[in-house]
C-alpha atoms as a PDB file:
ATOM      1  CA  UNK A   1     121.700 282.394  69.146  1.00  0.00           C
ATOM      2  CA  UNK A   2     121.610 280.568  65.653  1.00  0.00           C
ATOM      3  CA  UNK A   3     120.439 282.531  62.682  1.00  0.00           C
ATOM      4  CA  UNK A   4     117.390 281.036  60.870  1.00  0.00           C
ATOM      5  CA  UNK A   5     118.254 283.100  57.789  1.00  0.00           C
ATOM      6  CA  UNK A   6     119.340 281.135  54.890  1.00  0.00           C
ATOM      7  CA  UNK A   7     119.960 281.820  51.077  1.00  0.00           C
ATOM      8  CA  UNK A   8     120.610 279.548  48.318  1.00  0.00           C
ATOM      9  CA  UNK A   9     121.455 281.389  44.831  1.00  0.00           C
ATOM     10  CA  UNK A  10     123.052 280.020  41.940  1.00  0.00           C
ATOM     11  CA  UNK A  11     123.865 281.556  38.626  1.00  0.00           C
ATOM     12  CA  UNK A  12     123.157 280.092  34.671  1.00  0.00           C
ATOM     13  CA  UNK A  13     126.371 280.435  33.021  1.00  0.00           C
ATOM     14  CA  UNK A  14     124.529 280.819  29.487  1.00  0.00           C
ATOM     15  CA  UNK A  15     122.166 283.298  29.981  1.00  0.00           C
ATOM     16  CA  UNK A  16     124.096 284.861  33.189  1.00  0.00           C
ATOM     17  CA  UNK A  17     120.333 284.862  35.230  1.00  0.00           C
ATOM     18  CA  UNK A  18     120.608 284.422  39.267  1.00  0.00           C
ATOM     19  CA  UNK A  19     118.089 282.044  40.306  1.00  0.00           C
ATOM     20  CA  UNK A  20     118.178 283.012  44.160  1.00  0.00           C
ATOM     21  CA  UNK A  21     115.544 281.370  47.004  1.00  0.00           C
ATOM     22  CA  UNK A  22     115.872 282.675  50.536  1.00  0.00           C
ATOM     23  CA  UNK A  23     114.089 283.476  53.532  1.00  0.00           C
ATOM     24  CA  UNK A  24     114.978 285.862  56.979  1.00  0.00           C
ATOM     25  CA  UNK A  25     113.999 286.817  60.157  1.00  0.00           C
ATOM     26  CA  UNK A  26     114.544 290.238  61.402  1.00  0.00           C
ATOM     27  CA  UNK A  27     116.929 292.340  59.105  1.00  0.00           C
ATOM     28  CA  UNK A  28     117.485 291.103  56.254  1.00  0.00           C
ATOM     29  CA  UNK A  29     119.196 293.265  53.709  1.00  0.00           C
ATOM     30  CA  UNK A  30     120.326 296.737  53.730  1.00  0.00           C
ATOM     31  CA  UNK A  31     119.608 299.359  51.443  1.00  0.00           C
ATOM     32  CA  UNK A  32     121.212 298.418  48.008  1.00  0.00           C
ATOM     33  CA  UNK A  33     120.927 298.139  44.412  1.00  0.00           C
ATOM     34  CA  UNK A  34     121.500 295.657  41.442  1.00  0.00           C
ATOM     35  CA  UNK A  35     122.573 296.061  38.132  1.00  0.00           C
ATOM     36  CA  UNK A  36     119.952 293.200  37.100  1.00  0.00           C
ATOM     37  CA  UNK A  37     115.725 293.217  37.189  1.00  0.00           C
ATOM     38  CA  UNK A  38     114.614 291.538  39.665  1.00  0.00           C
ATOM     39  CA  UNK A  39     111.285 289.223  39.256  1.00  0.00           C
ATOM     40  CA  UNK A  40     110.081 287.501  42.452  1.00  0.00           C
ATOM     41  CA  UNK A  41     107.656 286.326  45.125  1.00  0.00           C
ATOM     42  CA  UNK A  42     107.051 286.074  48.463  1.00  0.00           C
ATOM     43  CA  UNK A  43     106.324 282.518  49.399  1.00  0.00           C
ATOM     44  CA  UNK A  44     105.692 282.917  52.778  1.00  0.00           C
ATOM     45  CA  UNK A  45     105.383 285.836  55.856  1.00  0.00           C
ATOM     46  CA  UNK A  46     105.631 289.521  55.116  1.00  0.00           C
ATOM     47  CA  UNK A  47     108.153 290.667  53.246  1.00  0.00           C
ATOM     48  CA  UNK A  48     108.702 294.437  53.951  1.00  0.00           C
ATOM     49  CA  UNK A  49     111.085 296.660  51.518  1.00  0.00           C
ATOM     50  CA  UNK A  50     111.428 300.184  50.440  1.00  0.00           C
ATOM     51  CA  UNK A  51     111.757 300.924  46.921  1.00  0.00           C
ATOM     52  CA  UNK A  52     111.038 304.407  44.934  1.00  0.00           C
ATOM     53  CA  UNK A  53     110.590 306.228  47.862  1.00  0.00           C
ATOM     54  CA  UNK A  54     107.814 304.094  49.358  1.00  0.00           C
ATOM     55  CA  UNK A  55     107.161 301.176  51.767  1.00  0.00           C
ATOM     56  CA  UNK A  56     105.869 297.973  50.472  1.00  0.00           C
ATOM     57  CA  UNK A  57     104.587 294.905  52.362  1.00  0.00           C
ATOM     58  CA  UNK A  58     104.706 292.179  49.916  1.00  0.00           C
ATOM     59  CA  UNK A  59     102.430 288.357  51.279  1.00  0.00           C
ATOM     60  CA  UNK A  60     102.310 285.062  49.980  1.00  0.00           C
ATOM     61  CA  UNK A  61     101.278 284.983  46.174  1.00  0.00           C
ATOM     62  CA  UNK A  62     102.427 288.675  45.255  1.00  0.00           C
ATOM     63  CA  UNK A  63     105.069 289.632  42.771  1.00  0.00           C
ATOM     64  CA  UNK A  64     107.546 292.674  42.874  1.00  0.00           C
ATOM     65  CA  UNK A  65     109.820 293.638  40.905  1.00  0.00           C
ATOM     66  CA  UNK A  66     113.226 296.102  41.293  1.00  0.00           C
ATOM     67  CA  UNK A  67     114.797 297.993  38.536  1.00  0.00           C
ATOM     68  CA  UNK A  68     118.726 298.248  38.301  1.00  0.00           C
ATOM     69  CA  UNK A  69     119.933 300.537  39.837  1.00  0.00           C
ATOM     70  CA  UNK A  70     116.856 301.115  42.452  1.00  0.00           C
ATOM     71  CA  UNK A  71     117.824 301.230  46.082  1.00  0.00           C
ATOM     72  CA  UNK A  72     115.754 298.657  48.233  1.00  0.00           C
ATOM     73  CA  UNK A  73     116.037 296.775  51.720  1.00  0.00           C
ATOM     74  CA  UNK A  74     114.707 294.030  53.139  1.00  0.00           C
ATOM     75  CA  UNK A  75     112.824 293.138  57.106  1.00  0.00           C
ATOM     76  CA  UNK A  76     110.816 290.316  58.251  1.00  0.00           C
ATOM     77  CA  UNK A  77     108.359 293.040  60.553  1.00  0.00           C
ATOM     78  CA  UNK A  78     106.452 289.490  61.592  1.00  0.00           C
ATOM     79  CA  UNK A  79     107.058 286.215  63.397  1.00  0.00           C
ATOM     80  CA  UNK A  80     108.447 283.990  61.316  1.00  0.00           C
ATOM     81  CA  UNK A  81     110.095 285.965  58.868  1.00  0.00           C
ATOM     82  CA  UNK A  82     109.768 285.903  55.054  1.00  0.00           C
ATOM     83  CA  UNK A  83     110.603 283.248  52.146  1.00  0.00           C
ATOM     84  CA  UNK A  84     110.450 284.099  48.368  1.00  0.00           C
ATOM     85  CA  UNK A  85     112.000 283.073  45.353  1.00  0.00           C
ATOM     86  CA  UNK A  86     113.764 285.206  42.832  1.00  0.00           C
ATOM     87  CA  UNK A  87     115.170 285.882  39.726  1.00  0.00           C
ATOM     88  CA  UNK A  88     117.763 288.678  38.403  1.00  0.00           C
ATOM     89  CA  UNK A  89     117.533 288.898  34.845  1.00  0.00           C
ATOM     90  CA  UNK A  90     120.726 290.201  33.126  1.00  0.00           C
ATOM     91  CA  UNK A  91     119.648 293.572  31.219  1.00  0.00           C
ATOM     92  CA  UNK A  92     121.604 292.558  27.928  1.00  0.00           C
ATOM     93  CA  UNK A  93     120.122 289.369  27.882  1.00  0.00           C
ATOM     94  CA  UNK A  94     116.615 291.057  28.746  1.00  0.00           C
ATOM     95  CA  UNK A  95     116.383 293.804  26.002  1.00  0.00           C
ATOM     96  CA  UNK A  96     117.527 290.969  23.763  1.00  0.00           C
ATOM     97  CA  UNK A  97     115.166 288.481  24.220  1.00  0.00           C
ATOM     98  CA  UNK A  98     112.562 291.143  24.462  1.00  0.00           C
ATOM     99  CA  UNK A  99     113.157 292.668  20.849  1.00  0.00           C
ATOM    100  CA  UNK A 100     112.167 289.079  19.406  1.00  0.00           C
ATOM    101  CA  UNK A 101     108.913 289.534  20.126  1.00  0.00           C
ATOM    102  CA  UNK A 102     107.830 292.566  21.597  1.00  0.00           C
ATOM    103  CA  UNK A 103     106.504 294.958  19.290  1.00  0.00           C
ATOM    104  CA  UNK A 104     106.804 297.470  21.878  1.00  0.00           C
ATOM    105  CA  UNK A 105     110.248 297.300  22.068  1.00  0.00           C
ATOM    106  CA  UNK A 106     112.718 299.883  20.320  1.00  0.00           C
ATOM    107  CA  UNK A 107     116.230 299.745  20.011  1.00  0.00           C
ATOM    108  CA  UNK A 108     117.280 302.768  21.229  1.00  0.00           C
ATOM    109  CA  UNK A 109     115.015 302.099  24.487  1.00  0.00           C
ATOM    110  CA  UNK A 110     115.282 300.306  27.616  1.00  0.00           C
ATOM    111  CA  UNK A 111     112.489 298.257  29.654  1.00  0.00           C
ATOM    112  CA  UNK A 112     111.079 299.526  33.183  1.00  0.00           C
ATOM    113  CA  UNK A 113     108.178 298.091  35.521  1.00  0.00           C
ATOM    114  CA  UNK A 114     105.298 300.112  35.672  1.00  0.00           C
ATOM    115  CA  UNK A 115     104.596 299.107  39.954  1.00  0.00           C
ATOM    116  CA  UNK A 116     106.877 297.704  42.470  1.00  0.00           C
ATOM    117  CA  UNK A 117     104.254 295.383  43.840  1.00  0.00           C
ATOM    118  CA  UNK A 118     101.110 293.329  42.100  1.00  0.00           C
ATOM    119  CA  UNK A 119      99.286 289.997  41.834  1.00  0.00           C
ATOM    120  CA  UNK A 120      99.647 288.107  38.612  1.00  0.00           C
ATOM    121  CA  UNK A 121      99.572 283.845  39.301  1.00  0.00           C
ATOM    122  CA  UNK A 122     100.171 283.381  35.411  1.00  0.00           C
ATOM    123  CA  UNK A 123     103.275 285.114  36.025  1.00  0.00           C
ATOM    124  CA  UNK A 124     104.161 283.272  39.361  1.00  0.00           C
ATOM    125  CA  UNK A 125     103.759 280.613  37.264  1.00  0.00           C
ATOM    126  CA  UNK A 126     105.812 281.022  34.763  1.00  0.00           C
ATOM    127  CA  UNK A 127     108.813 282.517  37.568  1.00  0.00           C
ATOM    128  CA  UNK A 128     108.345 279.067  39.058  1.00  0.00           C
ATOM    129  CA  UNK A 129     108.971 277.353  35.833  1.00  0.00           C
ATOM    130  CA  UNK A 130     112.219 279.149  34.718  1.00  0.00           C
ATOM    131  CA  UNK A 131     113.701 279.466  38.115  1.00  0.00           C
ATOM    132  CA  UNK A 132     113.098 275.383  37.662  1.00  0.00           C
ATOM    133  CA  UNK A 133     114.512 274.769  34.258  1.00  0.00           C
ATOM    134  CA  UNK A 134     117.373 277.169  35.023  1.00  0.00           C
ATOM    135  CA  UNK A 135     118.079 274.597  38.074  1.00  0.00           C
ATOM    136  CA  UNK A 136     117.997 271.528  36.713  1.00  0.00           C
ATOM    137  CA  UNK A 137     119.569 269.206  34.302  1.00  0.00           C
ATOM    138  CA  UNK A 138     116.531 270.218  31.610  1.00  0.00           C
ATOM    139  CA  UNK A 139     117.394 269.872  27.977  1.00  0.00           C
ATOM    140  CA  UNK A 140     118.050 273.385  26.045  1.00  0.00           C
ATOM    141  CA  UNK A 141     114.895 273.655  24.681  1.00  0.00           C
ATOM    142  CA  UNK A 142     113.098 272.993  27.682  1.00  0.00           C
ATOM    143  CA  UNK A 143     115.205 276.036  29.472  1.00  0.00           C
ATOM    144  CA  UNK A 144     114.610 278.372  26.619  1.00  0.00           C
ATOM    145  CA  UNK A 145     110.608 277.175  25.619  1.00  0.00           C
ATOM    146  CA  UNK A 146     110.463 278.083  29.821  1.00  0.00           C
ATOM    147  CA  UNK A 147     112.244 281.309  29.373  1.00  0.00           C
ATOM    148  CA  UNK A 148     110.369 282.257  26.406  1.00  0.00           C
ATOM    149  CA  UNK A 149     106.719 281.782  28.300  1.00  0.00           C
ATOM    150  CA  UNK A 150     108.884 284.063  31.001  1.00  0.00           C
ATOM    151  CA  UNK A 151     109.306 286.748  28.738  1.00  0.00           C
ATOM    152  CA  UNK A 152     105.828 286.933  27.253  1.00  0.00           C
ATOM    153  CA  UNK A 153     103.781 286.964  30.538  1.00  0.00           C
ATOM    154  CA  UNK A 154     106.318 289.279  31.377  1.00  0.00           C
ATOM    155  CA  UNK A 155     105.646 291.948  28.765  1.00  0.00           C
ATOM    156  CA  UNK A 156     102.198 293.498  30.441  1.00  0.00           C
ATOM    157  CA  UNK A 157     104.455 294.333  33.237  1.00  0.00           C
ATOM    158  CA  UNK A 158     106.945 296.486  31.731  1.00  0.00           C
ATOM    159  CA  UNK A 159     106.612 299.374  29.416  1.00  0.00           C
ATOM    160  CA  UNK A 160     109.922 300.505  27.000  1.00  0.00           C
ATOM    161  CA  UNK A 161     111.064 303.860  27.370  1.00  0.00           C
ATOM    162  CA  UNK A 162     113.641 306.206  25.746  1.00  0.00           C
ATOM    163  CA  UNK A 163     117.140 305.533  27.000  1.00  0.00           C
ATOM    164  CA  UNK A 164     118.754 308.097  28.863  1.00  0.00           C
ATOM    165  CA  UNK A 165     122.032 308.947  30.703  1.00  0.00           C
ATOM    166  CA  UNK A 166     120.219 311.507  33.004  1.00  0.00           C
ATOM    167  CA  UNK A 167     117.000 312.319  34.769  1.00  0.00           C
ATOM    168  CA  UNK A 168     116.098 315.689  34.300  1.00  0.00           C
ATOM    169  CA  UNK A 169     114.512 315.686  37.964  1.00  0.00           C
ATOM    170  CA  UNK A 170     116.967 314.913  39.566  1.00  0.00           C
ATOM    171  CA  UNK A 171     118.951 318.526  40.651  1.00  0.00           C
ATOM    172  CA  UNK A 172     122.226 319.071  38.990  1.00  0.00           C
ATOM    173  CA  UNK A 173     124.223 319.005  42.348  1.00  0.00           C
ATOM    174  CA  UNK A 174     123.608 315.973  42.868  1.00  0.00           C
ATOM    175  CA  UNK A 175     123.797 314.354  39.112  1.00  0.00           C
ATOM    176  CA  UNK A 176     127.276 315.762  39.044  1.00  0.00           C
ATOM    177  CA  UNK A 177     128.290 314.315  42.216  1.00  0.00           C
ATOM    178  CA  UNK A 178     127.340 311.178  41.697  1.00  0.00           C
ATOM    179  CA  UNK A 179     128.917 310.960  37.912  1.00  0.00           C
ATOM    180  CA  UNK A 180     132.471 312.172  39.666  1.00  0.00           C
ATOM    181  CA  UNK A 181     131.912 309.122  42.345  1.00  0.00           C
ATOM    182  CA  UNK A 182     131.094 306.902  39.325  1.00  0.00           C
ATOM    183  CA  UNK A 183     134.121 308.184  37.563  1.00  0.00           C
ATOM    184  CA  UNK A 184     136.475 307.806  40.950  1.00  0.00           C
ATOM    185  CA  UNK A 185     135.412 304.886  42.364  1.00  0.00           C
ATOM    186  CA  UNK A 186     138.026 303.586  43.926  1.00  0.00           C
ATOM    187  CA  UNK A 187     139.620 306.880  45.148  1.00  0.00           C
ATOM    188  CA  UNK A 188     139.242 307.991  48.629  1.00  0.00           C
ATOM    189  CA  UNK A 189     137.353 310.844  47.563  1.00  0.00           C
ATOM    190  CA  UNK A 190     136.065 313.847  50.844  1.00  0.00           C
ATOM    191  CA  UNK A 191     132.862 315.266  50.909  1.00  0.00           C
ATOM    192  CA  UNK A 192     135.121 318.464  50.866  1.00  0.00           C
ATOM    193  CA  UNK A 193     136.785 317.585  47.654  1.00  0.00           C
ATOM    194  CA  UNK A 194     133.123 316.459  46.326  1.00  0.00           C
ATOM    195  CA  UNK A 195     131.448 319.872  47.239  1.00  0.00           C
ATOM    196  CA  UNK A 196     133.995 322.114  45.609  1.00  0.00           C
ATOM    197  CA  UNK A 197     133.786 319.933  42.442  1.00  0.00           C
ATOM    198  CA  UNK A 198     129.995 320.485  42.280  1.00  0.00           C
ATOM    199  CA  UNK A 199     130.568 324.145  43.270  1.00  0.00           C
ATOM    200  CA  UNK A 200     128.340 324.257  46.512  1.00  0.00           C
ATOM    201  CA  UNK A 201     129.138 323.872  50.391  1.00  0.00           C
ATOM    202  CA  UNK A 202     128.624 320.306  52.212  1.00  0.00           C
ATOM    203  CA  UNK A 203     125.697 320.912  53.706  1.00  0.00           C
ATOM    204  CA  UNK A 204     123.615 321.396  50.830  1.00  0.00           C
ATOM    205  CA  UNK A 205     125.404 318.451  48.609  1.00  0.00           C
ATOM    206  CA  UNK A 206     124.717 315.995  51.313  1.00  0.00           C
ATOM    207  CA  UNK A 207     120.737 317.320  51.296  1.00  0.00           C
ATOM    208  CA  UNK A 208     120.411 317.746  47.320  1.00  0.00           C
ATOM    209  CA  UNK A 209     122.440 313.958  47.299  1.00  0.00           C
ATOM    210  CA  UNK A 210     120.026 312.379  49.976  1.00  0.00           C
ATOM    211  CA  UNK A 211     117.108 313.539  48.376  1.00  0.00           C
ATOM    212  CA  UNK A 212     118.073 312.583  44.721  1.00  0.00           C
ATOM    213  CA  UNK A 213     119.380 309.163  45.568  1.00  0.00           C
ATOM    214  CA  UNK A 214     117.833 307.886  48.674  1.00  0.00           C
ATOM    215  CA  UNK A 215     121.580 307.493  50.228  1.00  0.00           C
ATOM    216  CA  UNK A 216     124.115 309.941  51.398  1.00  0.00           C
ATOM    217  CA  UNK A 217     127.330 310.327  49.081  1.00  0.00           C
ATOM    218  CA  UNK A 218     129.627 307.948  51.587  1.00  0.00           C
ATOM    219  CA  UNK A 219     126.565 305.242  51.415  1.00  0.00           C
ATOM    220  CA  UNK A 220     126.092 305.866  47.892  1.00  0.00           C
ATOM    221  CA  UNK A 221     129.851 305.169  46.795  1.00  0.00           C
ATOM    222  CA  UNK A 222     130.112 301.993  49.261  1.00  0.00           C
ATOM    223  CA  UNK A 223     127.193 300.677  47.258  1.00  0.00           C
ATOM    224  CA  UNK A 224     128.353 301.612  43.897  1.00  0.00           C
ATOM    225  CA  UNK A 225     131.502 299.487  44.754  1.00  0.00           C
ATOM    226  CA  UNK A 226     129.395 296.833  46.282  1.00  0.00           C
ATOM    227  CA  UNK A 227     127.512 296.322  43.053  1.00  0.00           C
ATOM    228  CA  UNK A 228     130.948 296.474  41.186  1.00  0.00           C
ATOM    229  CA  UNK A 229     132.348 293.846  43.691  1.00  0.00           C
ATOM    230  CA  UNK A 230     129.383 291.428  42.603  1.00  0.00           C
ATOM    231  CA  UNK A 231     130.128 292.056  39.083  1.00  0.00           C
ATOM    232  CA  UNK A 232     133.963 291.145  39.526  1.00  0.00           C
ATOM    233  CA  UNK A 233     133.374 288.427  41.794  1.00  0.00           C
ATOM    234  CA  UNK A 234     130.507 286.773  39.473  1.00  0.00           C
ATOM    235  CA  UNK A 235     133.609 286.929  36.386  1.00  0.00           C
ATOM    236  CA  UNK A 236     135.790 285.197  38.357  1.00  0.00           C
ATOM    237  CA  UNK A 237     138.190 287.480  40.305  1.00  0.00           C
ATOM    238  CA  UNK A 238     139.156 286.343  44.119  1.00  0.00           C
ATOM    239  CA  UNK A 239     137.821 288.849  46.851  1.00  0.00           C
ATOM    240  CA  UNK A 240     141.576 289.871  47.843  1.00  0.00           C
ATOM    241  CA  UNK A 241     141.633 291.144  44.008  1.00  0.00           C
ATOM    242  CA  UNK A 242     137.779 292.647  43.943  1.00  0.00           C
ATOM    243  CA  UNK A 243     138.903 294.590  47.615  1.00  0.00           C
ATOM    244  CA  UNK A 244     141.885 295.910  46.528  1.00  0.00           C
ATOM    245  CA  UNK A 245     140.894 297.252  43.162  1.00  0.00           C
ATOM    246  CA  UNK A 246     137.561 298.906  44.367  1.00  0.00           C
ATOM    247  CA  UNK A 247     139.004 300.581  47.250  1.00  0.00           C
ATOM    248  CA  UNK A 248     137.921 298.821  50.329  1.00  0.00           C
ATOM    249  CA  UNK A 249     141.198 298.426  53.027  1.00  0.00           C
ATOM    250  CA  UNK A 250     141.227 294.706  53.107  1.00  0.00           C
ATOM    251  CA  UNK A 251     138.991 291.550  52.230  1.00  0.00           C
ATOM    252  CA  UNK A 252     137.393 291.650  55.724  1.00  0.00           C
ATOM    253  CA  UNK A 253     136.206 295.285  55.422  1.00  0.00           C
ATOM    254  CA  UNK A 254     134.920 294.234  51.694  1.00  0.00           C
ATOM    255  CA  UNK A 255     133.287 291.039  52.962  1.00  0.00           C
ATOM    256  CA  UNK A 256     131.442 293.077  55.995  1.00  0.00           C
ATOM    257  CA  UNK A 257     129.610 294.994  53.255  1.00  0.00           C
ATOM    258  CA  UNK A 258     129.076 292.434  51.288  1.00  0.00           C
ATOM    259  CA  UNK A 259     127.440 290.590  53.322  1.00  0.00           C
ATOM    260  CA  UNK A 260     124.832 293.484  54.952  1.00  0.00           C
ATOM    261  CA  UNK A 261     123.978 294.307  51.647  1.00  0.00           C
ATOM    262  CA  UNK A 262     123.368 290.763  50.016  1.00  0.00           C
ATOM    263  CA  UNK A 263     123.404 287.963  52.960  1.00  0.00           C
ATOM    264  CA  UNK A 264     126.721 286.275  51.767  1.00  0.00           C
ATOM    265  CA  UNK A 265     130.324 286.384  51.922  1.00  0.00           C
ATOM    266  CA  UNK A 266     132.152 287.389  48.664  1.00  0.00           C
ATOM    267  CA  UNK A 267     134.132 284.394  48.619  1.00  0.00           C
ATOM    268  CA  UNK A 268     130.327 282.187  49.131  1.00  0.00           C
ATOM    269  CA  UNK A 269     128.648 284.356  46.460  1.00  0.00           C
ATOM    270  CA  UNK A 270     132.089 283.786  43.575  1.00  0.00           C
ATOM    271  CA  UNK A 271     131.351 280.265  44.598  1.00  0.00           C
ATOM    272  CA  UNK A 272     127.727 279.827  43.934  1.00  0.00           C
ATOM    273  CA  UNK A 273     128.438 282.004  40.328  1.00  0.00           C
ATOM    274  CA  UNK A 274     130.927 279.186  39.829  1.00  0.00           C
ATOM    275  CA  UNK A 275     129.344 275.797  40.299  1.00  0.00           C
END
């Protein structure tokens, strides 16, 4: 049977934003995370996701938006799947722009969205118009007068918080496990060797993990190297390269992976970043 699923992404090599338009049937994503914001729609359908913890059902003319670093999926639950159009903003470039103007920015603070889902057409609006002028053969000033509008009907979504390494929520167990799979990537690391490093049996890492992070430590650390991968493979590197240094045993196992979690082969995705 012929998939109906397509995706067509590209990436602006000046301001390193993903403009990104797809639509699926079925299964569409599973759970991941990005080290960019992501700003979108849903043209068309019912686009169902999880995100902090909850289920959302996002329909034509809503906007949601996904923090890095927040673990989210992706179904079509109806006939006829889902279309929507997207943007990942780069954080650097983000907290940037934002300080220009924003007098509620700080510089020791970072930006977060206040909801996952919620209606705003100004703001469709102006998602429409950048994801355009970041497209096309628009002059600079056209890109960046689009970018600024962007950015300022942007602002009453987000709020600017204090910067910080760790969540004092989360438990302890599981902030130290995931700072030792952080710090050993590539390493084939056991849950064993992971427990006694925390100081606590299996069991209770792999609850204390789940419950922290959404994922279990195994699903966690292919993710972490996932988002890596896309990093490295966005630069430039070849997907032999990206597989071997991150730890996965070949290209194929990295490009199985790579493809549940973001709907395209590594070697597609470098492509796209490299037009």
């Amino acid at each position: 049977m012929t998939s109906t699923n397509w995706i067509d992404l590209q990436q602006d090599g000046d301001t390193g934003i993903e403009t990104i338009r797809a639509h699926f049937e079925g299964h569409a994503y599973d759970p991941h995370w990005h080290d960019s914001y992501l700003v979108g729609f849903t043209e068309q359908g019912v686009q169902q996701f999880h995100c902090r913890h909850s289920r959302h059902d996002s329909t034509p003319g809503r906007l949601f938006f996904v923090e890095p670093g927040e673990i989210h999926d992706g179904h079509a639950p109806t006939e006829g799947g889902f279309t929507y159009s997207m943007l990942y903003l780069d954080p650097a470039w983000l907290q940037r722009e934002l300080r220009q103007f924003s007098s509620a920015a700080h510089s020791s603070g970072e930006p977060g969205f206040a909801t996952t889902l919620t209606e705003d057409a100004r703001l469709i609006v102006s998602v429409t118009r950048a994801f355009a002028s970041l497209r096309q053969s628009t002059s600079r000033l056209a890109r960046d007068e689009a970018l600024d509008t962007l950015l300022q009907d942007l602002v009453p979504h987000l709020g600017w918080r204090e910067r910080r390494r760790d969540d004092p929520r989360l438990p302890a167990v599981a902030r130290r496990a995931r700072d030792y799979l952080h710090e050993n990537c590539a390493e084939d690391v056991g849950l064993q060797t992971l427990a006694e490093h925390c100081g606590v049996d299996r069991f209770r890492l792999t609850r204390a993990f789940k419950s922290a992070f959404g994922l279990a430590p195994h699903a966690y650390r292919v993710q972490l190297r996932l988002s890596l991968a896309r990093r490295r493979l966005a630069a430039g590197d070849s997907p032999t390269d990206v597989a071997g240094h991150l730890g996965f045993a070949d290209q194929s196992h990295l490009g199985r992976w790579f493809r549940r979690a973001y709907g395209l082969t590594p070697a597609d995705y470098r492509q796209r970043c490299h037009r």
